[in-house]
N, C-alpha and C. Protein backbone atom coordinates (compact mmCIF):
# COMPACT_ATOMS: atom_id res chain seq x y z
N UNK A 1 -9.71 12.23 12.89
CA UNK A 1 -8.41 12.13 12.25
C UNK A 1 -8.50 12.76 10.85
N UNK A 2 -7.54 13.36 10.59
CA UNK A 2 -7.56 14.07 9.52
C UNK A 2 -7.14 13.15 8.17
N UNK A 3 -7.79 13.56 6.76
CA UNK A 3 -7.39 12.84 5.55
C UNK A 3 -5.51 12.10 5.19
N UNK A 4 -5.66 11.36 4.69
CA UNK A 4 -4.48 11.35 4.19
C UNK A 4 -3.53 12.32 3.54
N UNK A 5 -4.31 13.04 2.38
CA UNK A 5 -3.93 13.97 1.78
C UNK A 5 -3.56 15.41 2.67
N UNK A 6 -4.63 15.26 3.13
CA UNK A 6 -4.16 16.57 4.47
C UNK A 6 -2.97 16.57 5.75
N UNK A 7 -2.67 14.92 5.91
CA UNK A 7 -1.88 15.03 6.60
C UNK A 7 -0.05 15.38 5.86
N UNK A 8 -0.26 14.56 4.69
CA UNK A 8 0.59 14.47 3.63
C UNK A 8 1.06 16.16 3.35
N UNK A 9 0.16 16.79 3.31
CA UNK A 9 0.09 18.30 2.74
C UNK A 9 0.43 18.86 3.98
N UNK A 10 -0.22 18.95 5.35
CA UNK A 10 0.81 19.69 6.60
C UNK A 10 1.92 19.18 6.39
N UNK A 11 2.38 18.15 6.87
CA UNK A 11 4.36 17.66 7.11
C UNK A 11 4.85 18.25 6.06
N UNK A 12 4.36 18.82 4.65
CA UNK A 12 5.20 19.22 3.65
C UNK A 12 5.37 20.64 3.93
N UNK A 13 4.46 21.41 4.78
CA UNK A 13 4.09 22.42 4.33
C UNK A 13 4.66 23.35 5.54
N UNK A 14 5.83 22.25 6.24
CA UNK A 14 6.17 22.23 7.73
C UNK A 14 5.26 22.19 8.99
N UNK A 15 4.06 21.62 8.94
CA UNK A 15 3.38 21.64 9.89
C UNK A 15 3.67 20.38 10.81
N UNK A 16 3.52 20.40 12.01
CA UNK A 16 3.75 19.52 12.71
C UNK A 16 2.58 18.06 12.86
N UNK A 17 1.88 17.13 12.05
CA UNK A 17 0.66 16.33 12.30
C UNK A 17 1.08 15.64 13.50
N UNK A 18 0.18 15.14 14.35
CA UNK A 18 0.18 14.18 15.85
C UNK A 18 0.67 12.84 15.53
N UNK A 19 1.43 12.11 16.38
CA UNK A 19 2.47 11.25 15.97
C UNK A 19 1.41 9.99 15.15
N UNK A 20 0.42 9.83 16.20
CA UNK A 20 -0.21 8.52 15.30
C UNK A 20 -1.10 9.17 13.75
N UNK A 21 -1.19 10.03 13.47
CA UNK A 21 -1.91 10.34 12.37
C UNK A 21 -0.45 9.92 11.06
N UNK A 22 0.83 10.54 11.18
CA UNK A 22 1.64 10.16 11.16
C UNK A 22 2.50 8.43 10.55
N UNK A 23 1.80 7.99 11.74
CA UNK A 23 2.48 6.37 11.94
C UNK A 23 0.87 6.05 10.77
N UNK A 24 0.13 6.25 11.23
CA UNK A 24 -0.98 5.45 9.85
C UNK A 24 -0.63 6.25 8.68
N UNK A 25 -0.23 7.30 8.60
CA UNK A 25 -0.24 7.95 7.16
C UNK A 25 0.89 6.67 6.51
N UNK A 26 2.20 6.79 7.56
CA UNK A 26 3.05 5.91 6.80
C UNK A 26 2.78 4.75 6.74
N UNK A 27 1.73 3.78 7.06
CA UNK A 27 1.07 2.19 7.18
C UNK A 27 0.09 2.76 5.49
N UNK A 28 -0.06 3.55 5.33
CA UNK A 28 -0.79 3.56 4.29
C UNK A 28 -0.03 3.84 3.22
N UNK A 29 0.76 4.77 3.46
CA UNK A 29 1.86 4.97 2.14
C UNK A 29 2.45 3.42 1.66
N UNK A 30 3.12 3.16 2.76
CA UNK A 30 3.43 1.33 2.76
C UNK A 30 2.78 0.73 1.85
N UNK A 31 1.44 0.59 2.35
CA UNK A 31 -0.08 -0.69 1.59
C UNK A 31 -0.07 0.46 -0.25
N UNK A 32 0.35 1.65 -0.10
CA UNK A 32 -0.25 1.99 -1.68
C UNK A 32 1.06 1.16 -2.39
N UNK A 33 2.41 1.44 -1.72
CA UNK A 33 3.44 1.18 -2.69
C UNK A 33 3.47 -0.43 -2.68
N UNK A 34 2.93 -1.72 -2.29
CA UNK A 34 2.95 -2.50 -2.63
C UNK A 34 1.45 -2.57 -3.39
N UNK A 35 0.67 -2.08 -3.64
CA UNK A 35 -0.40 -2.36 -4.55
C UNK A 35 0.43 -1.88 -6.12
N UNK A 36 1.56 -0.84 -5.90
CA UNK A 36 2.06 -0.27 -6.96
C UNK A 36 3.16 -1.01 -7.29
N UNK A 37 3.39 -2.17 -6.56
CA UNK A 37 4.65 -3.43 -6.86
C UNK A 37 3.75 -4.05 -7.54
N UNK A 38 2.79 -4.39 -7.18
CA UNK A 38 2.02 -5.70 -7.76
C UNK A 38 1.60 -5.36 -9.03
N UNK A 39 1.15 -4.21 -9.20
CA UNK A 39 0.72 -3.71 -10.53
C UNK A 39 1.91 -3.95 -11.40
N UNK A 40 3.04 -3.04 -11.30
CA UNK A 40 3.91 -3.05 -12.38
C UNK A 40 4.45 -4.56 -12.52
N UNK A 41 4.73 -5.58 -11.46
CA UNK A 41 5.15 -6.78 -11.91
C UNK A 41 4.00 -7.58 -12.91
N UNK A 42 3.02 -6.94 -12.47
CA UNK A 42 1.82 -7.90 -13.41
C UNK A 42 2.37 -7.39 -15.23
N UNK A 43 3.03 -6.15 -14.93
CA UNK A 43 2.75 -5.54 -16.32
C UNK A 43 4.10 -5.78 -16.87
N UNK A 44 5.30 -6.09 -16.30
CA UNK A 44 6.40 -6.97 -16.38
C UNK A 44 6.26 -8.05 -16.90
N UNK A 45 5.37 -8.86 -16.14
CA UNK A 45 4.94 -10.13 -16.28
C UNK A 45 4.49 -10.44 -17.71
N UNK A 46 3.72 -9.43 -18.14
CA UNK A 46 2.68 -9.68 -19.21
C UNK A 46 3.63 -9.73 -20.36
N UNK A 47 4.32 -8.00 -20.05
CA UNK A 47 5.62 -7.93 -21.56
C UNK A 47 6.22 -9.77 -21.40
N UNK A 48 6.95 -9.74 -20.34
CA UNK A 48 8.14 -10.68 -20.92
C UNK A 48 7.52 -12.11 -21.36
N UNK A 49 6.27 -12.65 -20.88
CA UNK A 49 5.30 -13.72 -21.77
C UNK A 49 4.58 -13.36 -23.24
N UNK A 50 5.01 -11.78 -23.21
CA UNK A 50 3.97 -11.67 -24.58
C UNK A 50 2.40 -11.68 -24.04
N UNK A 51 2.35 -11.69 -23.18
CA UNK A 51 0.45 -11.70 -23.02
C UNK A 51 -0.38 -10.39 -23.80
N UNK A 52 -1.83 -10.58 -24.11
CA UNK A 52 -2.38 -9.84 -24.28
C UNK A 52 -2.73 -8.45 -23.48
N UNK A 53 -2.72 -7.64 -23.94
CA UNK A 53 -2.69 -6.27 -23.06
C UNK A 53 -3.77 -5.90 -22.67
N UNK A 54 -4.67 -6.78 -21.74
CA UNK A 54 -6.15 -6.89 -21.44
C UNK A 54 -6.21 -6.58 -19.88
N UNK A 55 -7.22 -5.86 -19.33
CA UNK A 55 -7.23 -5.91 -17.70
C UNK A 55 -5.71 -5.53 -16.97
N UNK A 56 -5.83 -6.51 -16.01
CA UNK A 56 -4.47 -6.02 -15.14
C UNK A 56 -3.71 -6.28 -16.09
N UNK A 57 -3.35 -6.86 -17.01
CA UNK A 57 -2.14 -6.73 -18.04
C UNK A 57 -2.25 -5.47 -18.79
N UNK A 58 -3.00 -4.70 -19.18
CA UNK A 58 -2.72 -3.03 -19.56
C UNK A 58 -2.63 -2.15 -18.32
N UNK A 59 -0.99 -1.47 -19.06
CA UNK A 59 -0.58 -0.40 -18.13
C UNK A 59 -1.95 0.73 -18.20
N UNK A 60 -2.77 0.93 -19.23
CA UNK A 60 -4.08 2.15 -18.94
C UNK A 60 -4.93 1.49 -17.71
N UNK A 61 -5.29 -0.07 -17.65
CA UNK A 61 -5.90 -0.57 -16.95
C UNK A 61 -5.44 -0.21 -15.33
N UNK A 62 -4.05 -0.62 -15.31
CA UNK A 62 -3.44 -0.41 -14.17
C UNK A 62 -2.94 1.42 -13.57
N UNK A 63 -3.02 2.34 -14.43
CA UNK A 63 -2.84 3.50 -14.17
C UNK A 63 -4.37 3.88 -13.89
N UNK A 64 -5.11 3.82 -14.61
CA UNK A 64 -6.61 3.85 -13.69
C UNK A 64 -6.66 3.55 -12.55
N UNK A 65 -6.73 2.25 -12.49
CA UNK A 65 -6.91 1.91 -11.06
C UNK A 65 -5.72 2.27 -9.65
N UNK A 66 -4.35 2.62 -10.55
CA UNK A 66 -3.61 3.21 -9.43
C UNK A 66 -4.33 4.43 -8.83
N UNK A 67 -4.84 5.57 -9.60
CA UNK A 67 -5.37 7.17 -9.57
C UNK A 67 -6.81 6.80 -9.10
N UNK A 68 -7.58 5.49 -8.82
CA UNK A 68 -8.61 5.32 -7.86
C UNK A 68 -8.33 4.75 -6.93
N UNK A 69 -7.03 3.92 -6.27
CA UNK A 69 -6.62 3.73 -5.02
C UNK A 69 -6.37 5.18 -4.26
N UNK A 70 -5.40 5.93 -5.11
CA UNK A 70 -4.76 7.15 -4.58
C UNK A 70 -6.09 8.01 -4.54
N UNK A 71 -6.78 8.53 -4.38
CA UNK A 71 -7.27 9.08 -4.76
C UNK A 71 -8.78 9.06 -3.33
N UNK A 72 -8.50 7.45 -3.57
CA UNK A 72 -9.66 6.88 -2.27
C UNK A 72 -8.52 7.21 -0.84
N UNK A 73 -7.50 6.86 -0.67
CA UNK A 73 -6.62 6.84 0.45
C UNK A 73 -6.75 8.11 0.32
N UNK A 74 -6.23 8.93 -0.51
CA UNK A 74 -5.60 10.67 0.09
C UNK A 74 -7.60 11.11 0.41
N UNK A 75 -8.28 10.66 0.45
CA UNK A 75 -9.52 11.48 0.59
C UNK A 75 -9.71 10.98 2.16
N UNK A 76 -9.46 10.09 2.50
CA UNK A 76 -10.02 9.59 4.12
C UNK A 76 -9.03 9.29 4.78
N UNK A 77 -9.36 9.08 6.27
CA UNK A 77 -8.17 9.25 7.35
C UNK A 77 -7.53 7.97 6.69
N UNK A 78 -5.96 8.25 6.85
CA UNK A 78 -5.33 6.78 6.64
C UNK A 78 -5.38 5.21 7.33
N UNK A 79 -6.07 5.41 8.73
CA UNK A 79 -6.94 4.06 9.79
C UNK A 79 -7.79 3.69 9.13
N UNK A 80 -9.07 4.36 8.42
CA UNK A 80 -9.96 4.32 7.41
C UNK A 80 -9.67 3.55 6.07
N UNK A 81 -8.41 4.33 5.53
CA UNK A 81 -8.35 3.15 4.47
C UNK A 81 -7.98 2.05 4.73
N UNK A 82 -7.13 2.10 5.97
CA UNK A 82 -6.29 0.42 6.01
C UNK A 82 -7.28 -0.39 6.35
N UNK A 83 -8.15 0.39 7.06
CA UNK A 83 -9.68 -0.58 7.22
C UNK A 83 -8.93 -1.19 9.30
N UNK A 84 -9.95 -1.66 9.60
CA UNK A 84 -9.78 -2.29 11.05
C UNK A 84 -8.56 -3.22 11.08
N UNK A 85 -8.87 -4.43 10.35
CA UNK A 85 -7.77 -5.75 10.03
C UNK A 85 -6.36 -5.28 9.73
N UNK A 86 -6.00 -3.96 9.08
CA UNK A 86 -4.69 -3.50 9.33
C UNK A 86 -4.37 -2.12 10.24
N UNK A 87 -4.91 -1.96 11.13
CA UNK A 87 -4.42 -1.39 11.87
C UNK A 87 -2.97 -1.90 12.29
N UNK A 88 -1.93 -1.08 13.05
CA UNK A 88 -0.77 -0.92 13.30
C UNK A 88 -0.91 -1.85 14.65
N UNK A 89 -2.25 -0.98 15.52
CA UNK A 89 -2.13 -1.35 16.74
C UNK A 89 -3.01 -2.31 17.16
N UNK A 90 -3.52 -3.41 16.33
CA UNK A 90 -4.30 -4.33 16.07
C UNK A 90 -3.48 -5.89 16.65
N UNK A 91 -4.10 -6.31 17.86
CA UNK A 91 -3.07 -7.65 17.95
C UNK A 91 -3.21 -8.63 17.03
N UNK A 92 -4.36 -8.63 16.48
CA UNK A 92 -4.75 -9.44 15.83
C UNK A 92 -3.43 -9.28 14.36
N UNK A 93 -3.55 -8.01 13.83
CA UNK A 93 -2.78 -7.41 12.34
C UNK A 93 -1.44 -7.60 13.03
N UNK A 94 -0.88 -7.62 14.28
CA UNK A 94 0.48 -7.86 14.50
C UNK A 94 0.96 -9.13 14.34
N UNK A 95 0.06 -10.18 15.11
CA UNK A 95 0.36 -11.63 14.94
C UNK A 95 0.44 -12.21 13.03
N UNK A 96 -0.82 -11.76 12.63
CA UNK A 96 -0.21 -12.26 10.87
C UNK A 96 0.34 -11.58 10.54
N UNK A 97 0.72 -10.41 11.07
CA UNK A 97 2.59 -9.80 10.35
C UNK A 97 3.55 -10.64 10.42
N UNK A 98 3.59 -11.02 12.25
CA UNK A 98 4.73 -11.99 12.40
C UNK A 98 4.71 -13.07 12.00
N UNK A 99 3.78 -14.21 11.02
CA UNK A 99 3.32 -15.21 10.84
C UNK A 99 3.88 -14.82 9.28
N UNK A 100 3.51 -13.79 8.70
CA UNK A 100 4.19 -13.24 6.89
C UNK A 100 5.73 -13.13 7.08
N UNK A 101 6.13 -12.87 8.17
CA UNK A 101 7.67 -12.39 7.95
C UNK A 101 8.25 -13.52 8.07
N UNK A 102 7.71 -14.68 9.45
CA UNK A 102 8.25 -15.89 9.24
C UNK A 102 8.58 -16.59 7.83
N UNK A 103 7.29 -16.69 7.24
CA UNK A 103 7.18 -17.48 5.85
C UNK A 103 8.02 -16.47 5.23
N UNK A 104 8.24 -15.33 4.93
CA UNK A 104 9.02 -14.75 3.71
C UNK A 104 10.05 -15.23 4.27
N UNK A 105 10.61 -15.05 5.34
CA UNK A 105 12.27 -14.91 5.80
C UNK A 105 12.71 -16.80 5.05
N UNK A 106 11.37 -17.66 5.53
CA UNK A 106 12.00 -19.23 5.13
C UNK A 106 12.29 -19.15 3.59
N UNK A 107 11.33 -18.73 2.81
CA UNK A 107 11.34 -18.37 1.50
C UNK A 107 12.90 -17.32 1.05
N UNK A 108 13.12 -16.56 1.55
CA UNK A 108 14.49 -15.78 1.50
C UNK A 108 15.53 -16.98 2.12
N UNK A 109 15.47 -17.32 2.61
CA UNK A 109 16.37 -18.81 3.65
C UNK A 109 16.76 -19.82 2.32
N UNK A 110 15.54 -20.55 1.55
CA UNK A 110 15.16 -21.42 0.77
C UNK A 110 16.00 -20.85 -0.47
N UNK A 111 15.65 -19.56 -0.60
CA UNK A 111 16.61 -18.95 -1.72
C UNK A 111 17.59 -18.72 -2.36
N UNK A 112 18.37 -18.35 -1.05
CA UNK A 112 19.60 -18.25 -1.01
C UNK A 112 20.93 -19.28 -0.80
């Protein structure tokens, strides 16, 4: 299976990539943009308490480590980064999907 970055770079470049290289590229795009939620709320978090601008509370801290996530994903197949436990086609990674969506949806339920 080809890199992330490489698959990322054919579809742009109009090339056609094979559907599942594809479906994991986008399971991985997914997993970067919530590592990139969590970051900026931490750094949200920090401004609106006033915290010290230390570790995950500095945006340099957190822009580092965004450009070594990215950096590790666009270099290896996207199955590779998600690692085994998130595979797409994993029964195991399907059942605690449906077990997370339950609890968020009660939590969205609870909310509203």
């Amino acid at each position: 299976m080809e890199s992330l970055g490489s698959i990322i770079e054919a579809a742009k470049s109009g090339e056609k990539p094979n559907y599942d290289e594809l479906r994991y590229a986008v399971c991985a795009m997914s997993s970067l943009m919530v590592f990139d939620l969590m970051a900026l709320r931490a750094l949200a978090d920090a401004e609106k308490q006033n915290k010290k601008r230390i570790l995950s509370y500095s945006a340099v801290f957190q822009y580092e480590e965004r450009m070594k996530r990215v950096y590790q994903a666009l270099n290896k197949s996207p199955l590779e980064w998600l690692g085994v436990e998130n595979c797409p086609d994993s029964p195991e990674a399907q059942e605690r999907r449906k077990g997370i969506k339950k609890l968020v949806n009660k939590i969205i339920e609870n909310i509203a």
